[in-house]
N, C-alpha and C. Protein backbone atom coordinates (compact mmCIF):
# COMPACT_ATOMS: atom_id res chain seq x y z
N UNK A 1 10.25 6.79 -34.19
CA UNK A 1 9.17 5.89 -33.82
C UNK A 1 8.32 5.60 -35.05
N UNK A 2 7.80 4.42 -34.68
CA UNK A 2 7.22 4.02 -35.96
C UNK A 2 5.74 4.49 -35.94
N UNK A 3 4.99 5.05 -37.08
CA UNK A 3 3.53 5.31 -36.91
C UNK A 3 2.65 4.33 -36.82
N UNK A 4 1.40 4.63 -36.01
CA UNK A 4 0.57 3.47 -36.28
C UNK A 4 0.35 2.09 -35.09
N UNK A 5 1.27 2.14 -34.19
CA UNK A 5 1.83 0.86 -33.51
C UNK A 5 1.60 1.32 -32.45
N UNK A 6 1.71 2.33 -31.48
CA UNK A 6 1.92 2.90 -30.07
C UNK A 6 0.50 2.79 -29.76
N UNK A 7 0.34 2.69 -28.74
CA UNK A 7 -1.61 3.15 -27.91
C UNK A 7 -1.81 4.45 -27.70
N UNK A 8 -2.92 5.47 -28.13
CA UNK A 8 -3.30 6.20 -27.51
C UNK A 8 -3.14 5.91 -26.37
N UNK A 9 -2.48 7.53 -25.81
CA UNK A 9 -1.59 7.88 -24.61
C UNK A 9 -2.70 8.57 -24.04
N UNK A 10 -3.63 8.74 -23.03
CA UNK A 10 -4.61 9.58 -22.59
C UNK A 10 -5.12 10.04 -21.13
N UNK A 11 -5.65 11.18 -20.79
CA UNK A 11 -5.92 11.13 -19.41
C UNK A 11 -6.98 10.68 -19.02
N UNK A 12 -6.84 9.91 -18.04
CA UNK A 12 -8.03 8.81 -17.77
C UNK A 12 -8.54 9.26 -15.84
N UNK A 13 -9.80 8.78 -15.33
CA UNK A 13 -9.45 9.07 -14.01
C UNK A 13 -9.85 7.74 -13.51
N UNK A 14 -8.78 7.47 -12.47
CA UNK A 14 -8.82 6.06 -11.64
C UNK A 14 -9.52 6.30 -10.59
N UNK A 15 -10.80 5.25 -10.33
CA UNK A 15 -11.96 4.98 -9.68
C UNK A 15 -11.83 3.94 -8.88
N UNK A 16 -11.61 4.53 -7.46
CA UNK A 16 -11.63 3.26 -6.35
C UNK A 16 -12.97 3.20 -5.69
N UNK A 17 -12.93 1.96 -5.02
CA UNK A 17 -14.67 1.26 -4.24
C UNK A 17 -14.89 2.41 -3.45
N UNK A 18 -14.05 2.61 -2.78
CA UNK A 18 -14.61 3.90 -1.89
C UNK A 18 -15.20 5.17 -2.39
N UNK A 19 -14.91 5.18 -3.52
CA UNK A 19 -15.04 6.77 -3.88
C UNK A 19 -13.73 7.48 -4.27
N UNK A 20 -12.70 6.96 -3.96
CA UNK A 20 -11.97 8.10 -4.47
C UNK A 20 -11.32 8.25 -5.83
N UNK A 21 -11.19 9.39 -6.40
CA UNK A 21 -10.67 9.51 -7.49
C UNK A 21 -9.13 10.40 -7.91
N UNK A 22 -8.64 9.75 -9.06
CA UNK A 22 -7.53 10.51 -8.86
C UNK A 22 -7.88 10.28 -10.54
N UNK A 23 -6.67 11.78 -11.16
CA UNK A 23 -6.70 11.89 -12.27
C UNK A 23 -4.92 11.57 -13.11
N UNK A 24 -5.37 10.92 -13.75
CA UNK A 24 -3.58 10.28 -14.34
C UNK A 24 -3.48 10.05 -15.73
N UNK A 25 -2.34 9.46 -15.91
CA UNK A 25 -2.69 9.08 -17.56
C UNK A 25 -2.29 7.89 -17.83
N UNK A 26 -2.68 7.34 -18.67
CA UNK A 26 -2.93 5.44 -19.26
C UNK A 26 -3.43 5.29 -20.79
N UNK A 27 -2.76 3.98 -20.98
CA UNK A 27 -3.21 3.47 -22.37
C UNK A 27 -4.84 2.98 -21.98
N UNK A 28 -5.34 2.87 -21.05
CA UNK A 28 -6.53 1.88 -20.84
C UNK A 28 -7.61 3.19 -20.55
N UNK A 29 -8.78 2.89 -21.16
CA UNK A 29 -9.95 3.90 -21.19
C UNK A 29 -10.60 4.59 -19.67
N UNK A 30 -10.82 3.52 -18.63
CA UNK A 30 -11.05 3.01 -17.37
C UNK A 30 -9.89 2.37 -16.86
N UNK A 31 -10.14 3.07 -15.38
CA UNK A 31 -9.42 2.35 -14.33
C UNK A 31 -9.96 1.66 -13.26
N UNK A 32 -9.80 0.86 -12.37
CA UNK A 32 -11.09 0.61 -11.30
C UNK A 32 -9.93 0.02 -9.99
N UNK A 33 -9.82 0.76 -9.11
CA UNK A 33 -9.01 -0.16 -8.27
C UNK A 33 -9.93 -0.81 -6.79
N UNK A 34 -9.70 -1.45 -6.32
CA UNK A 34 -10.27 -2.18 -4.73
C UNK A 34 -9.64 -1.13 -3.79
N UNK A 35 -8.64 -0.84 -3.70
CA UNK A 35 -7.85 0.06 -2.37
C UNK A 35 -7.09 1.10 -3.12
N UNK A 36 -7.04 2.40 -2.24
CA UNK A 36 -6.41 3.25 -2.62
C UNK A 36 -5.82 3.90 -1.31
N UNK A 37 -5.07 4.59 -1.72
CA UNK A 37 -4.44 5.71 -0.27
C UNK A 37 -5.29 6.09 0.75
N UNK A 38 -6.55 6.24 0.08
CA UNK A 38 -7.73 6.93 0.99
C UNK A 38 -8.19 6.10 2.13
N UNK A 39 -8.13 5.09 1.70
CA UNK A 39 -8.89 3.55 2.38
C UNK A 39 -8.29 2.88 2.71
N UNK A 40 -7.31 2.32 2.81
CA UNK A 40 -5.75 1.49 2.97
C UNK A 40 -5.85 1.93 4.44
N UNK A 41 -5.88 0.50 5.19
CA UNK A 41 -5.68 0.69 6.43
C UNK A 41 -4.18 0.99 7.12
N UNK A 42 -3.14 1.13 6.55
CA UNK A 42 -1.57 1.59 6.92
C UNK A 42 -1.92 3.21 6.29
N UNK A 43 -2.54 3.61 5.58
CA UNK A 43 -2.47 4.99 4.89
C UNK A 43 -3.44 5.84 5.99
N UNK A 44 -4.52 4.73 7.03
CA UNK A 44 -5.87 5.71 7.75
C UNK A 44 -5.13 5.23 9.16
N UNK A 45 -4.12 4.59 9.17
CA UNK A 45 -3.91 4.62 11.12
C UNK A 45 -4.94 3.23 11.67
N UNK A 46 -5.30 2.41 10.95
CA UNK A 46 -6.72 1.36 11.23
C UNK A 46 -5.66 0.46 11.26
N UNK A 47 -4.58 0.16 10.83
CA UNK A 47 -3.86 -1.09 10.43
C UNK A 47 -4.00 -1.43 11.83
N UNK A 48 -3.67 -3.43 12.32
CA UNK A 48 -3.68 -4.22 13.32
C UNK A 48 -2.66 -4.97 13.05
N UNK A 49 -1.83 -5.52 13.93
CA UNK A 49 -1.01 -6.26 13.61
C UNK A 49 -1.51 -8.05 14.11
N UNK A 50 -1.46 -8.64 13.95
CA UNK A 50 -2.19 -9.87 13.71
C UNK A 50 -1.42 -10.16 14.79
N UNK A 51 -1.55 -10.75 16.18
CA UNK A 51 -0.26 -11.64 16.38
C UNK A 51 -0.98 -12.68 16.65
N UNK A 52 -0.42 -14.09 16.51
CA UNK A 52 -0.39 -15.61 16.84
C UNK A 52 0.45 -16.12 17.65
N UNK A 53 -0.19 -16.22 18.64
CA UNK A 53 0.84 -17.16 19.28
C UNK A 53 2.03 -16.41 20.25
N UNK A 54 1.64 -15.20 20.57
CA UNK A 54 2.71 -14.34 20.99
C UNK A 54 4.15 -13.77 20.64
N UNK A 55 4.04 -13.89 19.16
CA UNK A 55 5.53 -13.97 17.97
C UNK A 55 5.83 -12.44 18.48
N UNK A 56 4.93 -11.62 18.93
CA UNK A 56 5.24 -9.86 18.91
C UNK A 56 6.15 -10.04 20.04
N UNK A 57 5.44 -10.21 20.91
CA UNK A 57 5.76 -10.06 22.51
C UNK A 57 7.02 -10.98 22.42
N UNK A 58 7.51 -12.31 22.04
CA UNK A 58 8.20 -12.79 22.06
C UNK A 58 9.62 -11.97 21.77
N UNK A 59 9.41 -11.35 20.03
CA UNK A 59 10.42 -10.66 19.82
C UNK A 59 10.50 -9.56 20.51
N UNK A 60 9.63 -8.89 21.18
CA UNK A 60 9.98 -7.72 22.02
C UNK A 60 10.78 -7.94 23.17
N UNK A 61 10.90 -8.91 24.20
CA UNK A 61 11.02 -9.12 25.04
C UNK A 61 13.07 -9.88 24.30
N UNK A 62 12.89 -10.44 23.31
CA UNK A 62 14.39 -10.92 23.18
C UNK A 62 14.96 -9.65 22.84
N UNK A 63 14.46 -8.90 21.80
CA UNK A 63 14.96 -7.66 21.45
C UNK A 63 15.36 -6.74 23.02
N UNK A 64 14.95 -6.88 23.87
CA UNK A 64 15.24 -5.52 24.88
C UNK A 64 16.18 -6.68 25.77
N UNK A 65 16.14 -8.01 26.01
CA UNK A 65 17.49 -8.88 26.43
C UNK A 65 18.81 -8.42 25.76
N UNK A 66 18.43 -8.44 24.53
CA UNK A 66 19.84 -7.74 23.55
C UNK A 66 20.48 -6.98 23.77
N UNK A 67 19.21 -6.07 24.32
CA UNK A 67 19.63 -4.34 24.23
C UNK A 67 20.56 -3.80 26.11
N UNK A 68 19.96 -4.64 26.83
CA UNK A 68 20.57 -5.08 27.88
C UNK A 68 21.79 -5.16 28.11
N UNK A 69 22.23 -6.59 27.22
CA UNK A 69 23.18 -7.46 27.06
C UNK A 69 24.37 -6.27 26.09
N UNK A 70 24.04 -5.63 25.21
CA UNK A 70 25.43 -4.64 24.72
C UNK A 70 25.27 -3.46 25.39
N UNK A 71 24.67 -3.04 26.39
CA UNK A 71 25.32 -1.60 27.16
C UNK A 71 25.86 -2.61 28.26
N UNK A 72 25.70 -3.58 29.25
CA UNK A 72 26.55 -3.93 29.86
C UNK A 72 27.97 -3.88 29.67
């Protein structure tokens, strides 16, 4: 490797809105993220599934016709 050219390699700690912190390593001094594991609504059980228009129910209801239709 060549001297002189590479970034200080360093341990840095990444700072999310919520508060949480984790400790890692990076070329960059600061980290700052919006979402993390802590807060992430699929990571806390909060997630919603949006539906419009009845697209869920729709596929639920063809999906179990299917399921019907090959054990016959």
């Amino acid at each position: 490797m060549k001297e002189g050219i590479h970034p200080k390699y360093q341990r840095v700690v990444a700072t999310c809105v919520c508060g949480g912190e984790v400790e890692m390593g990076s070329t960059q001094e600061t980290i700052r993220v919006e979402i993390c594991s802590s807060c992430h609504p699929f990571y806390t059980g909060q997630q919603k599934i949006v539906d419009t228009e009845g697209r869920v129910d729709r596929f639920v209801k063809r999906y179990a016709k299917k399921q019907e239709e090959a054990k016959v």
